[in-house]
C-alpha atoms as a PDB file:
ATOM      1  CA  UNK A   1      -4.355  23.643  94.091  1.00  0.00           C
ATOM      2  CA  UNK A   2      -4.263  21.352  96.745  1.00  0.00           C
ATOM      3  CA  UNK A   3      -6.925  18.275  97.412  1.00  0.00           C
ATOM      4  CA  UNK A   4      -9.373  19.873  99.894  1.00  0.00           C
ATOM      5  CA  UNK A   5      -9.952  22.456  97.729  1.00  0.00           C
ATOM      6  CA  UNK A   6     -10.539  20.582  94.669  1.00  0.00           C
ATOM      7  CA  UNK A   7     -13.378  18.682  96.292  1.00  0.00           C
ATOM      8  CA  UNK A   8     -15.298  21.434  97.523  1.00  0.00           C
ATOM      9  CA  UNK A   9     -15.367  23.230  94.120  1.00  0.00           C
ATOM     10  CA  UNK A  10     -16.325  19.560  92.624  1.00  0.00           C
ATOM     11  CA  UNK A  11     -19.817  19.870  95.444  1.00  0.00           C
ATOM     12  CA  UNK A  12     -23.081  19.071  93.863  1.00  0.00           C
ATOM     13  CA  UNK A  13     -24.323  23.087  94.463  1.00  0.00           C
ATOM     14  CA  UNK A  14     -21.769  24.314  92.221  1.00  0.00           C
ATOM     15  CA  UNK A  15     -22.212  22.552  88.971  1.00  0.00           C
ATOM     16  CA  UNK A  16     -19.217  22.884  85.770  1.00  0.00           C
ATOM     17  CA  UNK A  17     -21.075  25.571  83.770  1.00  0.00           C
ATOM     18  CA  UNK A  18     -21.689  23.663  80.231  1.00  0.00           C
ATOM     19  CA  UNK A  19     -19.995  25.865  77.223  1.00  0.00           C
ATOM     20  CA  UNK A  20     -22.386  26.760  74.256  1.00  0.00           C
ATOM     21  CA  UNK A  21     -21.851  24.063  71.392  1.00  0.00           C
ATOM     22  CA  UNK A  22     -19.614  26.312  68.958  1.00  0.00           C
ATOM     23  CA  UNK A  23     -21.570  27.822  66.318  1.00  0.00           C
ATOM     24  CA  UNK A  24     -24.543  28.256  68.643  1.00  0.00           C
ATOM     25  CA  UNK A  25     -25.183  31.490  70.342  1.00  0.00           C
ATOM     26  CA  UNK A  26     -26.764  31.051  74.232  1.00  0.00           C
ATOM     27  CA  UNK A  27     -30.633  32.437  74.215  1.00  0.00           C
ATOM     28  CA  UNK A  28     -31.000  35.645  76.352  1.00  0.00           C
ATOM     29  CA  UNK A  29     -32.730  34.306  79.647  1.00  0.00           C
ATOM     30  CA  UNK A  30     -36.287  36.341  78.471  1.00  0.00           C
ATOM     31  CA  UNK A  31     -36.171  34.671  74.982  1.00  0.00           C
ATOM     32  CA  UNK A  32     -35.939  31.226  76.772  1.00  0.00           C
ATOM     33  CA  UNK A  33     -38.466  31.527  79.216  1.00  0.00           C
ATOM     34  CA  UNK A  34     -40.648  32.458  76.531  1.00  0.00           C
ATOM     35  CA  UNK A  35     -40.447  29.478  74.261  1.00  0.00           C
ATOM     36  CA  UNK A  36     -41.683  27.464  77.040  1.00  0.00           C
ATOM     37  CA  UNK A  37     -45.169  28.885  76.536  1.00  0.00           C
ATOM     38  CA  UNK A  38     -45.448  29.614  72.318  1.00  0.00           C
ATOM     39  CA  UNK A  39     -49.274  30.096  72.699  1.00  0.00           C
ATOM     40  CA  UNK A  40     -48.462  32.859  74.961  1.00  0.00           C
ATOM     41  CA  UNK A  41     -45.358  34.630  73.393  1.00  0.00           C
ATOM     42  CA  UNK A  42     -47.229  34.456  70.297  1.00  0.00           C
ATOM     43  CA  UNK A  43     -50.424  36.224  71.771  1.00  0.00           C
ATOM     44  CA  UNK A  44     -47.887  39.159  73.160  1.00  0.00           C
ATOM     45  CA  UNK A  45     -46.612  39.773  70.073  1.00  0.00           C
ATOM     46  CA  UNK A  46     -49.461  39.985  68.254  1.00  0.00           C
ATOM     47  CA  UNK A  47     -50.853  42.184  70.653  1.00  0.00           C
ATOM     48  CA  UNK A  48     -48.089  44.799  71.013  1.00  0.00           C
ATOM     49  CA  UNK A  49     -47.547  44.151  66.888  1.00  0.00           C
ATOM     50  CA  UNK A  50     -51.312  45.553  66.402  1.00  0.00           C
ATOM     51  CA  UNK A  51     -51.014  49.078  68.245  1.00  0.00           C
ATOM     52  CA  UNK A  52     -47.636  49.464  66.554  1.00  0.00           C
ATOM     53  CA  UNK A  53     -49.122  48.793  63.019  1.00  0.00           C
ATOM     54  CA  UNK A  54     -52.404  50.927  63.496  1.00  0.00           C
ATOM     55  CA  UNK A  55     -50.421  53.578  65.062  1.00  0.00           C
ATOM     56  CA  UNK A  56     -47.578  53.419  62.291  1.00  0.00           C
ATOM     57  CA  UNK A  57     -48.579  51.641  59.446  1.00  0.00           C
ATOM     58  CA  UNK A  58     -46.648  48.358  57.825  1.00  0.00           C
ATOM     59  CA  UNK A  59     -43.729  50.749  56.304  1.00  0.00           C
ATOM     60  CA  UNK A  60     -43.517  52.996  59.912  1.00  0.00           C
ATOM     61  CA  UNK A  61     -43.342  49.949  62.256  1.00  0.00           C
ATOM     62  CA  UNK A  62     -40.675  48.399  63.396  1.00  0.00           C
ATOM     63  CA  UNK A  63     -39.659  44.878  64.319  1.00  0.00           C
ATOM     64  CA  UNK A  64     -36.809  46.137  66.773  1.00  0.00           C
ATOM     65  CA  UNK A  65     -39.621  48.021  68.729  1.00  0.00           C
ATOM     66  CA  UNK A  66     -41.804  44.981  68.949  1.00  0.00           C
ATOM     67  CA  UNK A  67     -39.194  42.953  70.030  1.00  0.00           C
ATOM     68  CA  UNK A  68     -38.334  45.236  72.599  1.00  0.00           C
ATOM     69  CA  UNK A  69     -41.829  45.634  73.825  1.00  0.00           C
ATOM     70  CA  UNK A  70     -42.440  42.109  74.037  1.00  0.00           C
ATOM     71  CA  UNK A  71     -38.779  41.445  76.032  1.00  0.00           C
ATOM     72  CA  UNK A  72     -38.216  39.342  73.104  1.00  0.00           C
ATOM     73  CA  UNK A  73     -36.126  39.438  69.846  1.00  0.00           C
ATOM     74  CA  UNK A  74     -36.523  40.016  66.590  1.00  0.00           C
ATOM     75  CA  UNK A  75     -35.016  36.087  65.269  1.00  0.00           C
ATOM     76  CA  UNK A  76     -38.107  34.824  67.541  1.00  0.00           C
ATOM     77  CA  UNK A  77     -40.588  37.041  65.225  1.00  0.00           C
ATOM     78  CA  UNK A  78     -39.216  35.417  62.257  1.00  0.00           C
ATOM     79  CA  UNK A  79     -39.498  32.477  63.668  1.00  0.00           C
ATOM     80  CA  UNK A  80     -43.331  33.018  64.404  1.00  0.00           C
ATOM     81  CA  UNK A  81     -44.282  34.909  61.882  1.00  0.00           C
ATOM     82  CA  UNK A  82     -41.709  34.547  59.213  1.00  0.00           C
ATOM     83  CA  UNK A  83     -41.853  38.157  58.257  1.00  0.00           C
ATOM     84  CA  UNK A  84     -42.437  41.848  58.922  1.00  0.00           C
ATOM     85  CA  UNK A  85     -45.379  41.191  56.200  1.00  0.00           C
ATOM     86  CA  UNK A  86     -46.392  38.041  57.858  1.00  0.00           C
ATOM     87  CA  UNK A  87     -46.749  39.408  61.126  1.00  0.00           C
ATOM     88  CA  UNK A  88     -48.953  42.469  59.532  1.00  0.00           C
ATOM     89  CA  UNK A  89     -50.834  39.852  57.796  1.00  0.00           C
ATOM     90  CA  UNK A  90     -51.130  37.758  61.247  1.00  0.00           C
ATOM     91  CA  UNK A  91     -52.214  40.701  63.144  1.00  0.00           C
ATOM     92  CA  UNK A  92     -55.186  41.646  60.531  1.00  0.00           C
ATOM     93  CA  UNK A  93     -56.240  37.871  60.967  1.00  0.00           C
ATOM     94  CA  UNK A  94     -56.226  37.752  64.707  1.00  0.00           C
ATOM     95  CA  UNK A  95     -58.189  41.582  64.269  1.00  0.00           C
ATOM     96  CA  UNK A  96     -60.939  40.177  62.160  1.00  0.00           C
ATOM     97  CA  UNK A  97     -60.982  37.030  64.531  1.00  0.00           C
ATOM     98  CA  UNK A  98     -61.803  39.072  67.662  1.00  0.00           C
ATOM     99  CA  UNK A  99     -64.786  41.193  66.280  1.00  0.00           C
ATOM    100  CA  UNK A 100     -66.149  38.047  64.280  1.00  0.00           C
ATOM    101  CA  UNK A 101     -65.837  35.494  67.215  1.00  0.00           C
ATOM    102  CA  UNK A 102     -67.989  38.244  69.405  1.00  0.00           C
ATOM    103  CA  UNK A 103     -70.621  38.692  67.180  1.00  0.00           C
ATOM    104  CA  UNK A 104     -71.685  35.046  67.172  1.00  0.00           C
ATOM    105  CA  UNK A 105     -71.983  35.388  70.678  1.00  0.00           C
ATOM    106  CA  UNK A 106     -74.576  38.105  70.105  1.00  0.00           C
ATOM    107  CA  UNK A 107     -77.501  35.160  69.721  1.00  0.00           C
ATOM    108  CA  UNK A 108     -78.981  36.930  66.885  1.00  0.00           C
ATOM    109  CA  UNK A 109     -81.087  34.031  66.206  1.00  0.00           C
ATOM    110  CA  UNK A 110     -82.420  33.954  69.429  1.00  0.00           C
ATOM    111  CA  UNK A 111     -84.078  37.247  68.671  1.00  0.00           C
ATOM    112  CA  UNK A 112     -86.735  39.011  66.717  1.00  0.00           C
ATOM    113  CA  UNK A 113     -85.496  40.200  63.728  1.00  0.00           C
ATOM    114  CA  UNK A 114     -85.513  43.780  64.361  1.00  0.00           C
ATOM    115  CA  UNK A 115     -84.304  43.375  67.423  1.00  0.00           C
ATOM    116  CA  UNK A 116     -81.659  41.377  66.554  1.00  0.00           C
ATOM    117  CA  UNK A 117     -80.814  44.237  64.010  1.00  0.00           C
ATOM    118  CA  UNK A 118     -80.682  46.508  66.591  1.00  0.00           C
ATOM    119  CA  UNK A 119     -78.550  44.641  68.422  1.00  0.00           C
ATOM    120  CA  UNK A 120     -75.983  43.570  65.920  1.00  0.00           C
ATOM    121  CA  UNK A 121     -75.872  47.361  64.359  1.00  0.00           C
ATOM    122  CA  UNK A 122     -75.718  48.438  68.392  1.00  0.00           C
ATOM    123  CA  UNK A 123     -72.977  46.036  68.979  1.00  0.00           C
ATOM    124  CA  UNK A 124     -70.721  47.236  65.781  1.00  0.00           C
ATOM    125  CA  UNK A 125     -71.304  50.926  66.860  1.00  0.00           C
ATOM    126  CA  UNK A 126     -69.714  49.715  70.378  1.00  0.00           C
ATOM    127  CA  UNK A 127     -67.028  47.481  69.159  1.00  0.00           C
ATOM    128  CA  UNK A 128     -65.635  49.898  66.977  1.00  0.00           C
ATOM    129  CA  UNK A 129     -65.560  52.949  69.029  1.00  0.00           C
ATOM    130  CA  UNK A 130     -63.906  51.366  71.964  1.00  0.00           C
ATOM    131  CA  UNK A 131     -61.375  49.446  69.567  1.00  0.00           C
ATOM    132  CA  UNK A 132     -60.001  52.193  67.800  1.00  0.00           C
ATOM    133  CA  UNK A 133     -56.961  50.215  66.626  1.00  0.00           C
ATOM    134  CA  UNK A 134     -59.127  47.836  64.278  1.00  0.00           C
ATOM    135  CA  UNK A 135     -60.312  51.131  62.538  1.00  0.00           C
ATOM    136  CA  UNK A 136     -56.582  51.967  61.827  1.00  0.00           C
ATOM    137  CA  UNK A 137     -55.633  48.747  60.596  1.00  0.00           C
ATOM    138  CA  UNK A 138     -58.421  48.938  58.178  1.00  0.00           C
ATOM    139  CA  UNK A 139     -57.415  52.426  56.838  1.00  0.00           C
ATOM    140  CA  UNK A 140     -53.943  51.363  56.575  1.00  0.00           C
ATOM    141  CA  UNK A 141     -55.010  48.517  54.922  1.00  0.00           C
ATOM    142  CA  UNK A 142     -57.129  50.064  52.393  1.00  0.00           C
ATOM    143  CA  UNK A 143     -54.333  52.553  51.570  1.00  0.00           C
ATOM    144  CA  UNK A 144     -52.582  49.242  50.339  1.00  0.00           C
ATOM    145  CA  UNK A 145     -55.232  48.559  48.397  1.00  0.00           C
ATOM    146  CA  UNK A 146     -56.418  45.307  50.507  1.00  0.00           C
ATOM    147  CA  UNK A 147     -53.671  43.919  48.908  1.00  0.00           C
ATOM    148  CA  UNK A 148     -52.579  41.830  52.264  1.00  0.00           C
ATOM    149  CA  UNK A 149     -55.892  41.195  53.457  1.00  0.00           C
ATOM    150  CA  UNK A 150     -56.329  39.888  49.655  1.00  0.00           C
ATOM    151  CA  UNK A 151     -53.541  36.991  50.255  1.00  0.00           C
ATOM    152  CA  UNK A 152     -54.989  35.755  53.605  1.00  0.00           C
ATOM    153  CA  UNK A 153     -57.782  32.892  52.742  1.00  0.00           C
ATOM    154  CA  UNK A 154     -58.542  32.897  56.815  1.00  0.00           C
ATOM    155  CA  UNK A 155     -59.543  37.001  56.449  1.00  0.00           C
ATOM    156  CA  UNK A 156     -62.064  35.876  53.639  1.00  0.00           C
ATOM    157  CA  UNK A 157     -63.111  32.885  55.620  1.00  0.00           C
ATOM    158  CA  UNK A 158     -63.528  34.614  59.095  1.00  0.00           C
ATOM    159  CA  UNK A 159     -66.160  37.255  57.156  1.00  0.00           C
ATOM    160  CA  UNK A 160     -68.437  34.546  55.708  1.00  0.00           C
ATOM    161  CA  UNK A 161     -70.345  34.406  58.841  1.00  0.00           C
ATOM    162  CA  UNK A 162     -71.265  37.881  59.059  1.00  0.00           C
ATOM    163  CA  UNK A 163     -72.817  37.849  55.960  1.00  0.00           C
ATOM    164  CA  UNK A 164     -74.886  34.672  56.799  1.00  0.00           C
ATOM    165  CA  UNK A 165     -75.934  36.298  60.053  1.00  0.00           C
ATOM    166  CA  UNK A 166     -77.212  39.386  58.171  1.00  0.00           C
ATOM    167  CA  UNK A 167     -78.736  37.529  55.899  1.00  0.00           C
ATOM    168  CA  UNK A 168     -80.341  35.075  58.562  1.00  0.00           C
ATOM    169  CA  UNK A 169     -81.821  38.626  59.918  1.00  0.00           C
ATOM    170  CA  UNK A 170     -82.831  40.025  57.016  1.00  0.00           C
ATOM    171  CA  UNK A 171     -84.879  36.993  55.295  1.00  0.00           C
ATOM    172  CA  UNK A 172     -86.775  36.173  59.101  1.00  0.00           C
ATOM    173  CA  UNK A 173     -87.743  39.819  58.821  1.00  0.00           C
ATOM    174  CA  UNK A 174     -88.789  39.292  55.420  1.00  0.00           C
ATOM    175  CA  UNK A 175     -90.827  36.769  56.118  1.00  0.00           C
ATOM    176  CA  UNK A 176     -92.263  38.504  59.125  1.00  0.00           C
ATOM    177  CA  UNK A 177     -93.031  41.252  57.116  1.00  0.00           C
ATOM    178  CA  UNK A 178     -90.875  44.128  58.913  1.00  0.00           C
ATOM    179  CA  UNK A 179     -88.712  44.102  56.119  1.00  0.00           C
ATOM    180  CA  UNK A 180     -88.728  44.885  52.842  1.00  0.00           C
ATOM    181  CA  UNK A 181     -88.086  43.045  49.662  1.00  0.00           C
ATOM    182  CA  UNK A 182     -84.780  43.876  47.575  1.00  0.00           C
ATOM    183  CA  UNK A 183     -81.886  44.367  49.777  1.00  0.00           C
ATOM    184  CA  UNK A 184     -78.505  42.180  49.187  1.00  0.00           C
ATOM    185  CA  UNK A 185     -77.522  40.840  52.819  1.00  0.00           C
ATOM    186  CA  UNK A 186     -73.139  42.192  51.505  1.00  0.00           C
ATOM    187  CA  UNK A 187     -74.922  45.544  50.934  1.00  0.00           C
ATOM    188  CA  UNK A 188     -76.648  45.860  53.764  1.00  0.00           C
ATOM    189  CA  UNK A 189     -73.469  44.713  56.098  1.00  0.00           C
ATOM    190  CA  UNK A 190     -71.551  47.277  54.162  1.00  0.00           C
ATOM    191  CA  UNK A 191     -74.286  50.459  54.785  1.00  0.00           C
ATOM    192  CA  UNK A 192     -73.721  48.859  58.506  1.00  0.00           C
ATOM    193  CA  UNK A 193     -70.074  49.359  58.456  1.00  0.00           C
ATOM    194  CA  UNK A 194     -69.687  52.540  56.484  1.00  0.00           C
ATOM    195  CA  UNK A 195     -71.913  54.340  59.457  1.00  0.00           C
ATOM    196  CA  UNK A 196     -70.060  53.446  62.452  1.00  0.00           C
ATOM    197  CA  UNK A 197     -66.744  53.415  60.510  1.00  0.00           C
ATOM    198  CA  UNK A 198     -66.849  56.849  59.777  1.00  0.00           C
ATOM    199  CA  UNK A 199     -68.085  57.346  63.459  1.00  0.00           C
ATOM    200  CA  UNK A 200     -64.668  56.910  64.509  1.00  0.00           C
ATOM    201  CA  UNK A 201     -62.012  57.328  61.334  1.00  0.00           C
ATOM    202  CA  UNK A 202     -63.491  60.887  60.909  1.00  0.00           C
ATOM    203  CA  UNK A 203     -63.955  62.121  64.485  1.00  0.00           C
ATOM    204  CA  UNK A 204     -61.360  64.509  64.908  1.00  0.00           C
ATOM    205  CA  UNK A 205     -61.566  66.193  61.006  1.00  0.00           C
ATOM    206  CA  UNK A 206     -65.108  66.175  61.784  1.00  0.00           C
ATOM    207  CA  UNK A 207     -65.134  67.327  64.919  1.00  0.00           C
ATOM    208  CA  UNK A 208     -62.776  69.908  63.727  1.00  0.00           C
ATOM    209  CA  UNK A 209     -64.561  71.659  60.981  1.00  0.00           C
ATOM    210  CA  UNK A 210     -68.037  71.851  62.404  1.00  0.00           C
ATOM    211  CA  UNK A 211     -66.698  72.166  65.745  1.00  0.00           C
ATOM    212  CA  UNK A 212     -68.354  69.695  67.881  1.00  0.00           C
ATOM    213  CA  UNK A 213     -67.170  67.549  70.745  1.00  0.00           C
ATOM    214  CA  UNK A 214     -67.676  63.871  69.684  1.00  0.00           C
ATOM    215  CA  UNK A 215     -66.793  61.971  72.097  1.00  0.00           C
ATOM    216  CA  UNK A 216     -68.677  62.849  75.169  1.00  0.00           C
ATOM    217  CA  UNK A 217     -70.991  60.113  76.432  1.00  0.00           C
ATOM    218  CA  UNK A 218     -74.483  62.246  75.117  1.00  0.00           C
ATOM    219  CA  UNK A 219     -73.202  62.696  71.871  1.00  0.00           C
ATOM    220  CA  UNK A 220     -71.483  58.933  71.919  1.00  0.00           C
ATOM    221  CA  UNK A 221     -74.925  57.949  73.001  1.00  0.00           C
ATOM    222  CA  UNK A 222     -77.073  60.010  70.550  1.00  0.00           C
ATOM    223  CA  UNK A 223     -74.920  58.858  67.707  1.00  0.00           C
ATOM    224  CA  UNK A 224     -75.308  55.079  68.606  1.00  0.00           C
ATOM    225  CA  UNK A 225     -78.760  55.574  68.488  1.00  0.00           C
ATOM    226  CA  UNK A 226     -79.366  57.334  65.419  1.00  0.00           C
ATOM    227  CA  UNK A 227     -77.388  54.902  63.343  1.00  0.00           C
ATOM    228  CA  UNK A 228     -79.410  52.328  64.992  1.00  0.00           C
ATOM    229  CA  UNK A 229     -82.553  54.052  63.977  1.00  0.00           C
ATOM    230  CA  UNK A 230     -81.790  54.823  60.205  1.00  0.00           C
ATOM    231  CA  UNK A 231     -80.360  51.281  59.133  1.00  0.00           C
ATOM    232  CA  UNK A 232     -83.961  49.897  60.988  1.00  0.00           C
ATOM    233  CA  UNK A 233     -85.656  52.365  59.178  1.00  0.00           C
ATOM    234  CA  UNK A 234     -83.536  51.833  55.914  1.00  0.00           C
ATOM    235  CA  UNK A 235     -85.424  48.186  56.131  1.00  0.00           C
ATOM    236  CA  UNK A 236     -88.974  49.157  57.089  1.00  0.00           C
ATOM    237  CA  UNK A 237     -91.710  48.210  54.341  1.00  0.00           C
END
């Protein structure tokens, strides 16, 4: 190769390419992009890791479809997560996160306290129709037993709030007199739950047997508000 030609292949716009250091497989191009922005990769993944949980449960999903979903790879998961059971446990967490961090932007306190029942039972009758995934994550959950939502400390922690907002309700409509005397603030959250839980885990079998549309928006909105109406009522004197 003669002299001229050396030079122009040496030009600044057409670097050497630098080999791989042996031992250490190049990153596909997505997988590098990504790590520039962790927050965000790790946001995707959760994301795309919570509809494939609730749809398939922790034994049914699969970490090769996440990866693929996210444009990312199944070593970056691990690296995130650590596990297939970490990620499940991560995605419960971030679940419980979103519907807690909401509800504190609900202003109960700012209320009267039946109001601000009928806006916190309101608001859990919403949340959990139009988030159908947090409903299957829950029954998948309970069909192990709680056992992962047992090993996260942050689950336990995100759920204290709740109760103290209940409770905050309950005792200023105690004191008001609207309420009456003898209700635990845990079982009242629970009787809260178990209605518009079963509004959506048992709409189809329901729906089904005593053959009734569900969902439209009349019977959506006459459901809402008789829920509404018995836990209020559940509390009168």
């Amino acid at each position: 190769m003669n002299e001229l030609v050396q030079d122009t292949l040496k030009t600044p716009e057409s670097p050497p390419l630098k080999r791989a250091t042996r031992g250490t497989a190049a990153k596909p191009a997505a997988e590098r992009v990504r790590t520039n922005d962790p927050d965000r990769t790790m946001a995707n993944i959760l994301q795309v890791a919570t509809a494939e949980f609730a749809d398939k449960g922790l034994a049914g999903a699969r970490i090769d479809e996440i990866a693929a979903l996210t444009r990312t790879s199944k070593r970056m998961i691990y690296y995130y997560f650590g596990s297939k059971e970490g990620l499940y446990v991560a995605v419960l967490e971030e679940a419980y996160r979103r519907i807690r961090r909401i509800e504190t932007e609900l202003h109960l306190h700012d209320l009267a306290p039946e109001q601000a029942l009928r806006t916190l039972v309101g608001f859990t009758v919403d949340y959990q129709l139009t988030n159908p995934d947090f409903i299957r994550l829950v029954m998948n959950e309970n069909i192990h037993r709680g056992e992962f939502i047992n090993r996260s400390t942050t689950i336990q922690e995100l759920n204290i709030p709740v109760i103290d907002a209940v409770r905050d309700v309950y005792q200023r409509g105690l004191a008001a007199g609207v309420f009456r005397p003898g209700v635990d603030p845990v079982d009242l959250h629970r009787s809260i739950s178990a209605l518009c839980f079963f509004n959506v885990a048992n709409e189809h079998t329901f729906g089904a047997i005593f053959k009734r549309p569900l969902n439209t928006p009349a019977a959506t909105a006459q459901r809402r508000e008789s829920i509404i109406e018995m836990i209020v009522r559940f509390l009168r004197p």
